[in-house]
N, C-alpha and C. Protein backbone atom coordinates (compact mmCIF):
# COMPACT_ATOMS: atom_id res chain seq x y z
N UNK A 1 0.85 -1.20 0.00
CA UNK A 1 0.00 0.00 0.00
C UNK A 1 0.88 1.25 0.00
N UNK A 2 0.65 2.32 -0.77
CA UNK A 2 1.81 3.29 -1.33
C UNK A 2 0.91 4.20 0.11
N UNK A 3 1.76 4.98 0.93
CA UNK A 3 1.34 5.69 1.95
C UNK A 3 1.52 7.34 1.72
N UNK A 4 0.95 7.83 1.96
CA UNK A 4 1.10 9.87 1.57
C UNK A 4 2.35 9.97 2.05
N UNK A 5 3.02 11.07 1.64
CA UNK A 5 4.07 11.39 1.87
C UNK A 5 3.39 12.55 2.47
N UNK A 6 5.05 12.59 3.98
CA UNK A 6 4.81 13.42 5.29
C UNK A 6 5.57 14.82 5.00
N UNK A 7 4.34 15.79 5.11
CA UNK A 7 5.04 16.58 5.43
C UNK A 7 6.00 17.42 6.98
N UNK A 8 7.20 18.26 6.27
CA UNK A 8 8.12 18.05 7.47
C UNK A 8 8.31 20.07 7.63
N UNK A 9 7.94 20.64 8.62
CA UNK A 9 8.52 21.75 8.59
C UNK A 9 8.98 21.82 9.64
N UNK A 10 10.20 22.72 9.19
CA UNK A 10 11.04 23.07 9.93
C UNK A 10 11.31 24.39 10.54
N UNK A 11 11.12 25.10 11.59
CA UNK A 11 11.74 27.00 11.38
C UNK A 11 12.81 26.72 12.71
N UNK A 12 13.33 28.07 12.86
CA UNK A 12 14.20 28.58 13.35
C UNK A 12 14.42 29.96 13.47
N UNK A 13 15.45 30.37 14.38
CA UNK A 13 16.12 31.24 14.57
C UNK A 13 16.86 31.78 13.00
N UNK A 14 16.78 33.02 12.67
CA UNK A 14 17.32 33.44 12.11
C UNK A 14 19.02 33.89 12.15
N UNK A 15 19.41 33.00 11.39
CA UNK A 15 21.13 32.89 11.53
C UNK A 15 21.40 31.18 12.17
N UNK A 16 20.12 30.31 12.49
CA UNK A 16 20.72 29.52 13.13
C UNK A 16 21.34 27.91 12.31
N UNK A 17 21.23 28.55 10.96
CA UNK A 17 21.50 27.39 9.70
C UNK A 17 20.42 26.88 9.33
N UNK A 18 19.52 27.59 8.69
CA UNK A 18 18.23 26.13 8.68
C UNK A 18 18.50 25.96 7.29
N UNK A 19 18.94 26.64 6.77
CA UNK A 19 18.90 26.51 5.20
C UNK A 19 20.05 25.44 4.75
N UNK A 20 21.06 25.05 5.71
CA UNK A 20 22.07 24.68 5.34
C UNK A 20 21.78 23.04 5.64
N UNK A 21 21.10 23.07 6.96
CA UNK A 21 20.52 21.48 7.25
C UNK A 21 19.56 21.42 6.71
N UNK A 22 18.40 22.35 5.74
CA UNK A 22 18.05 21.42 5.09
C UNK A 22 18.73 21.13 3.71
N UNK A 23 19.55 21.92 3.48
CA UNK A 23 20.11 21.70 1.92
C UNK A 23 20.57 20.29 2.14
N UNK A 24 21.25 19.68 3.44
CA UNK A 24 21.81 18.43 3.81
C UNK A 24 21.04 17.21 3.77
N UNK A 25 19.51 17.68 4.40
CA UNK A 25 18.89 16.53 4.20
C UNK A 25 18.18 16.15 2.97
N UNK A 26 18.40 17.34 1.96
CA UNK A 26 17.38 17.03 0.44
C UNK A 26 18.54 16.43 0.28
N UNK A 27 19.69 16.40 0.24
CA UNK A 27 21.21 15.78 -0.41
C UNK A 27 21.33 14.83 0.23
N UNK A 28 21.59 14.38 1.66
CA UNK A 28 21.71 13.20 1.97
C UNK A 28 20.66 11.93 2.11
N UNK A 29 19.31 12.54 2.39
CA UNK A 29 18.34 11.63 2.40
C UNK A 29 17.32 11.64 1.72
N UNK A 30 17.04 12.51 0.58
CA UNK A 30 16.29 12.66 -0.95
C UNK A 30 15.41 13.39 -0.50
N UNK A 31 15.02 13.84 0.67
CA UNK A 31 13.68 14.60 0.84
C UNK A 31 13.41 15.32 -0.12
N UNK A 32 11.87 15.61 -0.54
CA UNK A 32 11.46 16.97 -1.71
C UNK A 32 11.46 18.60 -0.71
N UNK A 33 12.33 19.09 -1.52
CA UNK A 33 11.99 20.45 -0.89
C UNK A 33 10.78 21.70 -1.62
N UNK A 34 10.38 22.07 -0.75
CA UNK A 34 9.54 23.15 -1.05
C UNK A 34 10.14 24.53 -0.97
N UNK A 35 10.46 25.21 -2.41
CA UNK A 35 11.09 26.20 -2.22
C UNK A 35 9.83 27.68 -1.99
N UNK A 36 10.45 28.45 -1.22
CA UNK A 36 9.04 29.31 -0.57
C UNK A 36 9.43 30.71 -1.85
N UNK A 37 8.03 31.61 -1.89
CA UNK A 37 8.27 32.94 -2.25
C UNK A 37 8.44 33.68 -1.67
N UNK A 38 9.37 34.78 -2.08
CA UNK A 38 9.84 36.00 -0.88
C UNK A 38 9.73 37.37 -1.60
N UNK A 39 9.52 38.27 -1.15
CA UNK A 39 8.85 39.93 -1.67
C UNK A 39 10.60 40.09 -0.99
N UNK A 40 11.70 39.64 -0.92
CA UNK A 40 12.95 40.29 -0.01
C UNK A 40 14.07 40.37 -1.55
N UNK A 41 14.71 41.02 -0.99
CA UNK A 41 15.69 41.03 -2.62
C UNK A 41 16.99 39.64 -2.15
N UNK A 42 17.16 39.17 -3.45
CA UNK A 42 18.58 38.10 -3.12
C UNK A 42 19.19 38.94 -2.68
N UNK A 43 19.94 37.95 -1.95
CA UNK A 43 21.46 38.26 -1.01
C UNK A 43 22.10 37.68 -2.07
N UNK A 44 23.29 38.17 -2.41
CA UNK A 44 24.60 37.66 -3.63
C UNK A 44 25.07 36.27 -3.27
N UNK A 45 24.56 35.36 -4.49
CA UNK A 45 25.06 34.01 -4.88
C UNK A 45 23.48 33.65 -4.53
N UNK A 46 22.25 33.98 -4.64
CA UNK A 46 20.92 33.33 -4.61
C UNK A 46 20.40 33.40 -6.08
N UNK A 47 20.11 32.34 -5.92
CA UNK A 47 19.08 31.96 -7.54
C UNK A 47 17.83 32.06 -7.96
N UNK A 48 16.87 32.78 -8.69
CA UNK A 48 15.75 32.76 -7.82
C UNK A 48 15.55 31.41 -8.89
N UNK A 49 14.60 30.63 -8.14
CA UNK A 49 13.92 29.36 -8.18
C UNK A 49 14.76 28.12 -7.31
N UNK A 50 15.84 28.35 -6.77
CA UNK A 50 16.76 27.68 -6.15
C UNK A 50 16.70 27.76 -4.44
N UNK A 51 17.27 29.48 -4.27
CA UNK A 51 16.74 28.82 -2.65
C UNK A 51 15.08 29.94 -2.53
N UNK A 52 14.67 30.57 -3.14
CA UNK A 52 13.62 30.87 -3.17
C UNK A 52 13.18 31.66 -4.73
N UNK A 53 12.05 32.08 -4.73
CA UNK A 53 11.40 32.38 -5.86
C UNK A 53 11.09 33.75 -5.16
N UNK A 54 11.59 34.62 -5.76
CA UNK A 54 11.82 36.23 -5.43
C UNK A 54 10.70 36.23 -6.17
N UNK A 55 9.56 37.41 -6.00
CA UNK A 55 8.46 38.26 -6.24
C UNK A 55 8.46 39.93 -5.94
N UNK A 56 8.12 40.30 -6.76
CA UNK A 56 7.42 41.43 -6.39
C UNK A 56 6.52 41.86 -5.40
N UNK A 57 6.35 42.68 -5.05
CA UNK A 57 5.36 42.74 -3.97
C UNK A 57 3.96 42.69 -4.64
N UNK A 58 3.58 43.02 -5.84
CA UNK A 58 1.99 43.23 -6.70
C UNK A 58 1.83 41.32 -7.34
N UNK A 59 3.20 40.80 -7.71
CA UNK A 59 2.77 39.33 -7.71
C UNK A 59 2.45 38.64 -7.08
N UNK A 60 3.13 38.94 -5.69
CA UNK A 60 2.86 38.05 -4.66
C UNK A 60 1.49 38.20 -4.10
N UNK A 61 0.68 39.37 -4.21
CA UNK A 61 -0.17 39.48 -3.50
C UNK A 61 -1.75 38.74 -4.65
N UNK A 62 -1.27 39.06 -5.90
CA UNK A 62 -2.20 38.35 -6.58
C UNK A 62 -1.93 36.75 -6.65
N UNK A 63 -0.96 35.99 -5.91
CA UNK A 63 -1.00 34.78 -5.82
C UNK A 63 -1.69 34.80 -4.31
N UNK A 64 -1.68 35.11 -3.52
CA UNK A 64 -2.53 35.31 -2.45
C UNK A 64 -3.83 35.37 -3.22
N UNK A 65 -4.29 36.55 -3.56
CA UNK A 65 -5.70 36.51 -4.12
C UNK A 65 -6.28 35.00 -4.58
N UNK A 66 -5.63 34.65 -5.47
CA UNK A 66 -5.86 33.13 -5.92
C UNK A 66 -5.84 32.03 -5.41
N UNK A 67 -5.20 32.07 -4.23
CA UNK A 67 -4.95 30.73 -3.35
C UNK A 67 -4.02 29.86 -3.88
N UNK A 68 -2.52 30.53 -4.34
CA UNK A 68 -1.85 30.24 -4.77
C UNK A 68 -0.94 29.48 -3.46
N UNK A 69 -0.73 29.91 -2.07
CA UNK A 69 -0.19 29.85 -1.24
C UNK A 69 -0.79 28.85 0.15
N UNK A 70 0.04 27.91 0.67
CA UNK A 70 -0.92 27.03 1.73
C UNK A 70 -1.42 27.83 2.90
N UNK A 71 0.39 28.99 3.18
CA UNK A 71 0.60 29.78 3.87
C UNK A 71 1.41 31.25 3.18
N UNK A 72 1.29 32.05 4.16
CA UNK A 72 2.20 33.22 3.85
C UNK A 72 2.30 33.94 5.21
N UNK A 73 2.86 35.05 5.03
CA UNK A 73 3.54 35.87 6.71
C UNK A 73 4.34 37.20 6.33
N UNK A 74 4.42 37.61 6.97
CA UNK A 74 5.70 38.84 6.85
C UNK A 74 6.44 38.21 8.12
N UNK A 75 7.72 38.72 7.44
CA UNK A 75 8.51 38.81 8.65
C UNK A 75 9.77 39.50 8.33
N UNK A 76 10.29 40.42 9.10
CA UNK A 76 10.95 41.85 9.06
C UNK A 76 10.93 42.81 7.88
N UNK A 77 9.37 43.11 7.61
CA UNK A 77 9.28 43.98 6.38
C UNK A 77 9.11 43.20 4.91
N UNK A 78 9.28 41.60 4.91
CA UNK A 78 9.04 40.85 3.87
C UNK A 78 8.32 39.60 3.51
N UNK A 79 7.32 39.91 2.68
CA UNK A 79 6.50 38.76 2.63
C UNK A 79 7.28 37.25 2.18
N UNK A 80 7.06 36.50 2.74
CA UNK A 80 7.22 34.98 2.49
C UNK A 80 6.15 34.26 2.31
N UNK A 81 5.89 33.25 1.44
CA UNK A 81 4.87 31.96 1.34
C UNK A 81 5.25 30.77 0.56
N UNK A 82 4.67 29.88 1.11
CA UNK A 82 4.43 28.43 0.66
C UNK A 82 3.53 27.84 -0.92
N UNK A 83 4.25 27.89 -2.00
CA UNK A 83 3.56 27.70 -2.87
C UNK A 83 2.60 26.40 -2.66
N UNK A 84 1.26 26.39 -2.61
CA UNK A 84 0.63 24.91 -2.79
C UNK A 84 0.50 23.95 -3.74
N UNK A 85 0.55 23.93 -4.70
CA UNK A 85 1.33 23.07 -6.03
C UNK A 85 1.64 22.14 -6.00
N UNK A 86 3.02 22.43 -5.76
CA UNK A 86 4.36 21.53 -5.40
C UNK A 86 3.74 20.82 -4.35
N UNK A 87 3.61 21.49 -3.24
CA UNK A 87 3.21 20.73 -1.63
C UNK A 87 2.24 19.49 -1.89
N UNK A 88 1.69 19.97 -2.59
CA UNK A 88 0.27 18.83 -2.97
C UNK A 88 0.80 17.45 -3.97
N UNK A 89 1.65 18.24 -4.70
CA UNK A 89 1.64 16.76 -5.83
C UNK A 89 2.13 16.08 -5.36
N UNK A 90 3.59 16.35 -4.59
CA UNK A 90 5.11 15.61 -3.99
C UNK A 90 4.15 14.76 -2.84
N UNK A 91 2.82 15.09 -2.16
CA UNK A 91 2.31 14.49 -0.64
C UNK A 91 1.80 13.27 -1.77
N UNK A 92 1.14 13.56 -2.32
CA UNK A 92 0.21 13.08 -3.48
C UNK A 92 0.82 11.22 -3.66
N UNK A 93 1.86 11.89 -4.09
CA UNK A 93 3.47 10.89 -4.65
C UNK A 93 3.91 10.18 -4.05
N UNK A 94 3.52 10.64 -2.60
CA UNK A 94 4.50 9.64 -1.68
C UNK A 94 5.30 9.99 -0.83
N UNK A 95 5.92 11.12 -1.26
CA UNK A 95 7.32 12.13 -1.06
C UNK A 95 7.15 12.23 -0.08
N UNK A 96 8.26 12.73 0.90
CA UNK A 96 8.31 13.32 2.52
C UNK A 96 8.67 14.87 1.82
N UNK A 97 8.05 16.21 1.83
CA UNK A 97 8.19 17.29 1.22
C UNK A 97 8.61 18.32 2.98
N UNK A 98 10.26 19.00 2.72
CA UNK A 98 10.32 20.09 3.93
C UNK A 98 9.71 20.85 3.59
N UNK A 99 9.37 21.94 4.56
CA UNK A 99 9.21 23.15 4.55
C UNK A 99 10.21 24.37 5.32
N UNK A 100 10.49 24.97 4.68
CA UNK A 100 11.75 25.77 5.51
C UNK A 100 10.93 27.10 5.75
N UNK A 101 9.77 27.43 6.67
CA UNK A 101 8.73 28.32 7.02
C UNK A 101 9.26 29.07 8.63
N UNK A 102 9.13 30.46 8.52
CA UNK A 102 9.12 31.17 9.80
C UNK A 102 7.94 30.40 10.68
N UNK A 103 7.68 31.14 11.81
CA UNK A 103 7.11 30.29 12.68
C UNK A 103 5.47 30.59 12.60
N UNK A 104 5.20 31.24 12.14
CA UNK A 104 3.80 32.21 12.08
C UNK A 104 3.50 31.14 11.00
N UNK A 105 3.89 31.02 9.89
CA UNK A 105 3.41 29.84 8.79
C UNK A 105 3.34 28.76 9.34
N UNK A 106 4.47 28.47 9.52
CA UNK A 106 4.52 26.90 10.56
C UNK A 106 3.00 26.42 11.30
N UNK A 107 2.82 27.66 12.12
CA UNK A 107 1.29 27.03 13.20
C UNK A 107 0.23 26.92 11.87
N UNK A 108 0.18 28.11 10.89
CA UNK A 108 -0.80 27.79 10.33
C UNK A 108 -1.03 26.18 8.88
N UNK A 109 0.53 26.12 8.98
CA UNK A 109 0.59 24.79 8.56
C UNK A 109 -0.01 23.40 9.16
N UNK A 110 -0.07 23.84 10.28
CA UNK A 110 -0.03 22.27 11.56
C UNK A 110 -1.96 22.80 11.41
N UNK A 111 -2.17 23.67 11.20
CA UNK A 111 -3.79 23.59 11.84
C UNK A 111 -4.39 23.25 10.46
N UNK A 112 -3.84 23.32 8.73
CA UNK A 112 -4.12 22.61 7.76
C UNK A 112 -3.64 21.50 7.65
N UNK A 113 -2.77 20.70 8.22
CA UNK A 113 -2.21 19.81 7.86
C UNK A 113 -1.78 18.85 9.55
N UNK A 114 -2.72 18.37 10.24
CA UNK A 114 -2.77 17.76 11.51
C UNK A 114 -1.20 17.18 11.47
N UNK A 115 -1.10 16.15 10.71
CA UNK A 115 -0.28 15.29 10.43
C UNK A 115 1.42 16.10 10.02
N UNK A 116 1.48 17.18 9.92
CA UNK A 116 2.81 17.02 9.91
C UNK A 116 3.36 17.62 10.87
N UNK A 117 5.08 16.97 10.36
CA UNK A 117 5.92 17.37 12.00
C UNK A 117 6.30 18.50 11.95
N UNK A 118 6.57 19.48 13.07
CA UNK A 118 6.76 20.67 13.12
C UNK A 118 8.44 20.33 14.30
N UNK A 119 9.33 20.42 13.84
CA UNK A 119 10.88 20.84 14.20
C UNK A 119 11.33 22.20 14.38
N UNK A 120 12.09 22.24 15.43
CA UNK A 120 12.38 23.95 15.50
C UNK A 120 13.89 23.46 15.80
N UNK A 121 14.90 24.35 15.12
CA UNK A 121 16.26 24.37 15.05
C UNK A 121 16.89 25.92 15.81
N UNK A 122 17.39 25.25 16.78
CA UNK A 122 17.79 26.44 17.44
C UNK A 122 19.36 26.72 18.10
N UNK A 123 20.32 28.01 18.02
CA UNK A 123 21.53 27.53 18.49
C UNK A 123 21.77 27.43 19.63
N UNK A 124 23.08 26.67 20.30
CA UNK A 124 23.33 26.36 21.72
C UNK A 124 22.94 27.22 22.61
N UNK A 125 23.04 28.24 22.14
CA UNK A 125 22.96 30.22 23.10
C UNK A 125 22.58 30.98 22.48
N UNK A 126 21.86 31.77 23.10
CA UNK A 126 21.59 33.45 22.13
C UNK A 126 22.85 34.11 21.71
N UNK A 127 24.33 33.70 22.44
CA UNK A 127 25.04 34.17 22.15
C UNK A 127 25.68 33.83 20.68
N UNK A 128 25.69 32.37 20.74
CA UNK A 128 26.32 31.85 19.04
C UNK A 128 25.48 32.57 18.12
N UNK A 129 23.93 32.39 18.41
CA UNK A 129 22.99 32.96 17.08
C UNK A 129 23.28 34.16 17.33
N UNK A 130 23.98 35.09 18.14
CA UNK A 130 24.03 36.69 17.57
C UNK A 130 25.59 36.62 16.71
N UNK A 131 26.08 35.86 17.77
CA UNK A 131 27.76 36.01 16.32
C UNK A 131 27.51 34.98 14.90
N UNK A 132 26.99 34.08 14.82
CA UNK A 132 26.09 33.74 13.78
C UNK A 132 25.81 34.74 12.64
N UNK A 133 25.12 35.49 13.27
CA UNK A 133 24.13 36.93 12.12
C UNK A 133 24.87 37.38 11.81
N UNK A 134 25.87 37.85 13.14
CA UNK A 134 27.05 38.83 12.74
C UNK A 134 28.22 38.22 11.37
N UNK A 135 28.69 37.02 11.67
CA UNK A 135 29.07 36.62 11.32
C UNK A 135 29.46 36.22 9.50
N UNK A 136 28.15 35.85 9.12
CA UNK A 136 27.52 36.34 7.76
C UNK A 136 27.85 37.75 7.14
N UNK A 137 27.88 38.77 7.13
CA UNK A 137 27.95 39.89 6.93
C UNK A 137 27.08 40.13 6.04
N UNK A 138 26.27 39.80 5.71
CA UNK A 138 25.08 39.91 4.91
C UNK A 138 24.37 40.96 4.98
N UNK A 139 24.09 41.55 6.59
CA UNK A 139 22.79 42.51 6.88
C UNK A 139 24.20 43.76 8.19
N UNK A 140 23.56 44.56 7.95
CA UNK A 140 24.10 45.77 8.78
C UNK A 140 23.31 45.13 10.45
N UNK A 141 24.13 46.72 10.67
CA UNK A 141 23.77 46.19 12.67
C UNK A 141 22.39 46.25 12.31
N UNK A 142 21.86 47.79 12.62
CA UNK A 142 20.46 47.52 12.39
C UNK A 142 19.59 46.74 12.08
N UNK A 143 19.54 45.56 11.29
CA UNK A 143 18.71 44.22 10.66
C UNK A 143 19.13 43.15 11.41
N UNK A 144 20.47 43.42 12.02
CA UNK A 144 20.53 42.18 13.33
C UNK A 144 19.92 42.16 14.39
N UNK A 145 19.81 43.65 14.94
CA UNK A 145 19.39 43.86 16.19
C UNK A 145 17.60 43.37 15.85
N UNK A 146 16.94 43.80 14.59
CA UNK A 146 15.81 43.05 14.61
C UNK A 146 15.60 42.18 14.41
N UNK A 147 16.52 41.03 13.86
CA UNK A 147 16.05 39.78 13.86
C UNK A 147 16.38 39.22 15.12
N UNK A 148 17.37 39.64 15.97
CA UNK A 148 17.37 39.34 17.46
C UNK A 148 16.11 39.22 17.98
N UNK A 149 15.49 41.07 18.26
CA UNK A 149 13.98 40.91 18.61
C UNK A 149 12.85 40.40 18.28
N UNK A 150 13.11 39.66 16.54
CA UNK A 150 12.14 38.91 16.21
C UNK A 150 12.10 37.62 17.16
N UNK A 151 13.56 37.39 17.07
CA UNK A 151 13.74 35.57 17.79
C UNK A 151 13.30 35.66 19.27
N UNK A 152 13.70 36.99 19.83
CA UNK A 152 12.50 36.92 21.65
C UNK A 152 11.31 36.66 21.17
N UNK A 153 10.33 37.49 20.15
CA UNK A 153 9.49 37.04 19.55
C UNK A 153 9.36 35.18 19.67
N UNK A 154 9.60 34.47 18.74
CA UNK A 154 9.91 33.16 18.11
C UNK A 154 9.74 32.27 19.65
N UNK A 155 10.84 33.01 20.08
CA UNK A 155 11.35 32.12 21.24
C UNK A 155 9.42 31.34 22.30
N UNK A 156 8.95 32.69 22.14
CA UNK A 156 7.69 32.26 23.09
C UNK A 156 6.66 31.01 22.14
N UNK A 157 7.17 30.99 20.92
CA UNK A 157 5.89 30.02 20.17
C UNK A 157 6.84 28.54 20.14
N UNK A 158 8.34 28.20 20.81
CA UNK A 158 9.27 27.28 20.69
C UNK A 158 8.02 25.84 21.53
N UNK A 159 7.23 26.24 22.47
CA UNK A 159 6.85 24.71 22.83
C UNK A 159 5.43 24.61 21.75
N UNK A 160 5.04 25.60 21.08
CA UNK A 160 4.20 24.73 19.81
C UNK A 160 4.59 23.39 18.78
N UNK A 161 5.93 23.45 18.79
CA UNK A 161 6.94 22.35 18.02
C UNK A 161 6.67 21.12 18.93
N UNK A 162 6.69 20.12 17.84
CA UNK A 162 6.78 18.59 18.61
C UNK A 162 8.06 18.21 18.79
N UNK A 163 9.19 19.38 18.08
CA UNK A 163 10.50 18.79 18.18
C UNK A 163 11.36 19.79 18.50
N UNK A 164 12.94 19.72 19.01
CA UNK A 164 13.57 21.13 19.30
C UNK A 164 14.96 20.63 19.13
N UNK A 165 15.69 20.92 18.24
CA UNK A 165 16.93 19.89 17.77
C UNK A 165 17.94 21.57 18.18
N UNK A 166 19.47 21.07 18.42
CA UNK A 166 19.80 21.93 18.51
C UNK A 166 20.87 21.68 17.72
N UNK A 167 21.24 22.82 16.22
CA UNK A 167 21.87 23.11 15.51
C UNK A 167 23.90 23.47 16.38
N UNK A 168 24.44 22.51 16.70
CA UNK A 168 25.67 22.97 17.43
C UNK A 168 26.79 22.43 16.63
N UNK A 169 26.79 21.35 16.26
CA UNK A 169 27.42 20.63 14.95
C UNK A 169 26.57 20.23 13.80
N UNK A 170 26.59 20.57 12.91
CA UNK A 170 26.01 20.44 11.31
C UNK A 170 25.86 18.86 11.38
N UNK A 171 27.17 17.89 11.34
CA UNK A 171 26.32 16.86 10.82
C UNK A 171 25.44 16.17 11.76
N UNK A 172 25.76 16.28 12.80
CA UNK A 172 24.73 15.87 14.12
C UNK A 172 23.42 16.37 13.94
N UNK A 173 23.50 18.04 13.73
CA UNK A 173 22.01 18.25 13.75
C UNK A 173 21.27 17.40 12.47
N UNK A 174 21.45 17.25 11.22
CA UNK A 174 21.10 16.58 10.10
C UNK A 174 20.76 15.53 10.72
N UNK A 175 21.74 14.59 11.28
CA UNK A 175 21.32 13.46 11.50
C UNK A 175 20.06 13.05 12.35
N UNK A 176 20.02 14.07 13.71
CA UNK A 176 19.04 14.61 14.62
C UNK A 176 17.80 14.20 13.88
N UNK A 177 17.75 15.75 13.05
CA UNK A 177 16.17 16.04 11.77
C UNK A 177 15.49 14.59 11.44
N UNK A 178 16.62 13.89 10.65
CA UNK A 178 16.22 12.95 10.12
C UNK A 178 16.07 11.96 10.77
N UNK A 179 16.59 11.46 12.36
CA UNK A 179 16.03 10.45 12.79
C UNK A 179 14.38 11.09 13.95
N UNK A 180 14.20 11.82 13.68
CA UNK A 180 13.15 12.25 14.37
C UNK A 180 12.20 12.15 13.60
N UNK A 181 12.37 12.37 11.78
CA UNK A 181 11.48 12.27 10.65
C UNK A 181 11.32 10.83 10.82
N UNK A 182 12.01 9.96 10.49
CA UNK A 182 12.32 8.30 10.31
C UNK A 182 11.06 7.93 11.93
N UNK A 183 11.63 8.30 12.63
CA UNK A 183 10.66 8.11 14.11
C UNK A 183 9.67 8.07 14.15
N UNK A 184 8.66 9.28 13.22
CA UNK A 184 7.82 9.91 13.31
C UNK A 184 6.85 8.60 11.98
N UNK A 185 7.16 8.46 11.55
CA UNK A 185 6.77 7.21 10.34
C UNK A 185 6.66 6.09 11.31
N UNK A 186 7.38 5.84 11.85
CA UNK A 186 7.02 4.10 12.05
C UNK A 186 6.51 4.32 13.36
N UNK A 187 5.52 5.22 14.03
CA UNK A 187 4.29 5.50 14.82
C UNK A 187 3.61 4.78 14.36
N UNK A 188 2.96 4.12 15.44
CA UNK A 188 1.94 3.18 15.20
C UNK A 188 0.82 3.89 14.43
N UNK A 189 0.38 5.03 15.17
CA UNK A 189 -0.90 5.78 14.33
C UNK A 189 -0.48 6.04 12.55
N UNK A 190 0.98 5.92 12.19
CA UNK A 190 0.74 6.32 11.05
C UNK A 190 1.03 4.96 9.95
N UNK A 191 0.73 3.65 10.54
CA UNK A 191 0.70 2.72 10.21
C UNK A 191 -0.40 1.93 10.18
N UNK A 192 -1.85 2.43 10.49
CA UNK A 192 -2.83 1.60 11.14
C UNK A 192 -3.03 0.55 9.31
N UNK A 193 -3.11 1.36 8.52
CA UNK A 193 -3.67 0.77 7.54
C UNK A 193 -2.98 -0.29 7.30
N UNK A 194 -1.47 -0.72 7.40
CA UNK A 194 -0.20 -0.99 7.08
C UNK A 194 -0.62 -2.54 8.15
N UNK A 195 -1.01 -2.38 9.16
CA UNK A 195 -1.12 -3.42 10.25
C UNK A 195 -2.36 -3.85 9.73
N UNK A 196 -3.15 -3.33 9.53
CA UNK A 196 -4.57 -4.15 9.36
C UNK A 196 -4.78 -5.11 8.28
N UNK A 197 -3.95 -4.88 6.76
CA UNK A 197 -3.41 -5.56 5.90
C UNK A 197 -2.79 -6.33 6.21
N UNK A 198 -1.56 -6.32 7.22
CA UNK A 198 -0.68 -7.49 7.11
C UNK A 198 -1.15 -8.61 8.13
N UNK A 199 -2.25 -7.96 9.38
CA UNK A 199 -3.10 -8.75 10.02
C UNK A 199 -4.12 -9.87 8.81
N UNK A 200 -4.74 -9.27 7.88
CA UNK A 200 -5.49 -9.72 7.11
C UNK A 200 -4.66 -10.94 6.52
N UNK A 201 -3.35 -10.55 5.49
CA UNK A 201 -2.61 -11.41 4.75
C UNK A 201 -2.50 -12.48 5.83
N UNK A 202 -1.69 -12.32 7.03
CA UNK A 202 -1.60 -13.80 8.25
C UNK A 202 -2.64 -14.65 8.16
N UNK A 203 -3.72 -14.18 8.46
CA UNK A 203 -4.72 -15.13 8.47
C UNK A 203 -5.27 -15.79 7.33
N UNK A 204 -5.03 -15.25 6.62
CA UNK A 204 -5.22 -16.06 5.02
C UNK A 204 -4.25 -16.89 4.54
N UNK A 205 -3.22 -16.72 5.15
CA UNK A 205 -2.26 -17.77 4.79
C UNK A 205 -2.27 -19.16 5.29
């Protein structure tokens, strides 16, 4: 019996690698990724259709109009969303599909979608995730100090997650993700159909 494929989102702290563990787990363990839309301009060496699909602010909002999106959010001045499309065919298929969603999408993911796991990746200390941001040189002080105050933000919605992995070594955390995904499958509840068949086949034999 071919079973839906689970969806998996993931958020985090801003600066705390999420993009990098998941680039690890579409590479090491085939997951489908869901690449999100963003109203934010690339940062240098981004592709759009690669790690996101840059929009306009007048496109994005007419894919909203349409119900182009499962979810969407702002967060520090820029819209983000979840194309539904993709999400649907890849579940459709079989696929285990991430989601790499701020946390505001995330809840509204879990209240469309009972069944998937919600992971939060976070660093050892507030202190690593501020030299983290810093670290990058990507964004001036100013855009650090607010994604700081976003993550006090964040920090209060951390026990909505069924999971809380902590990003301190890269391949550990990967490995973490994915045995918590792997875990989360061979739950009895998400096997009932799986048992009742192979109960059936026994007795016929």
């Amino acid at each position: 019996m071919e079973k839906k494929g689970t969806l998996i989102v993931i958020s985090g702290f801003s600066g705390v690698g999420k993009g990098t563990v998941v680039k690890r787990l579409v590479q090491d363990y085939g997951y489908s990724l869901s690449i999100s839309a963003t109203t934010r301009a690339p940062r240098e060496g981004e592709v759009d259709g690669r790690e996101y699909y840059f929009k306009s602010k007048e496109d994005f909002m007419n894919l909203i109009d349409y119900n182009g999106f499962i979810e969407w959010a702002v967060y520090v001045e820029n819209y983000y969303g979840t194309p539904r499309a993709f999400v649907e065919k890849e579940l459709a298929a079989g696929h285990n599909v991430i989601l790499e969603i701020e946390v505001q999408g995330a809840l509204n993911i879990k209240s469309q979608y009972p069944d998937a796991v919600l992971i939060f990746l976070t660093a050892p200390s507030a202190e690593v995730l501020k030299n983290r941001l810093i670290g990058r040189g990507t964004e001036d002080p100013a855009v650090i100090e607010k994604r700081m105050k976003r993550a006090v933000e964040e920090s209060e919605d951390m026990d909505q997650y069924e999971y809380i992995v902590v990003n301190d070594d890269l391949d550990q955390c990967v490995k973490d993700v994915n045995s918590v995904i792997v875990a989360k499958s061979c739950r009895l509840e998400e096997n009932i159909e799986f048992m009742k068949e192979m109960k059936a086949e026994l007795k016929a034999l």
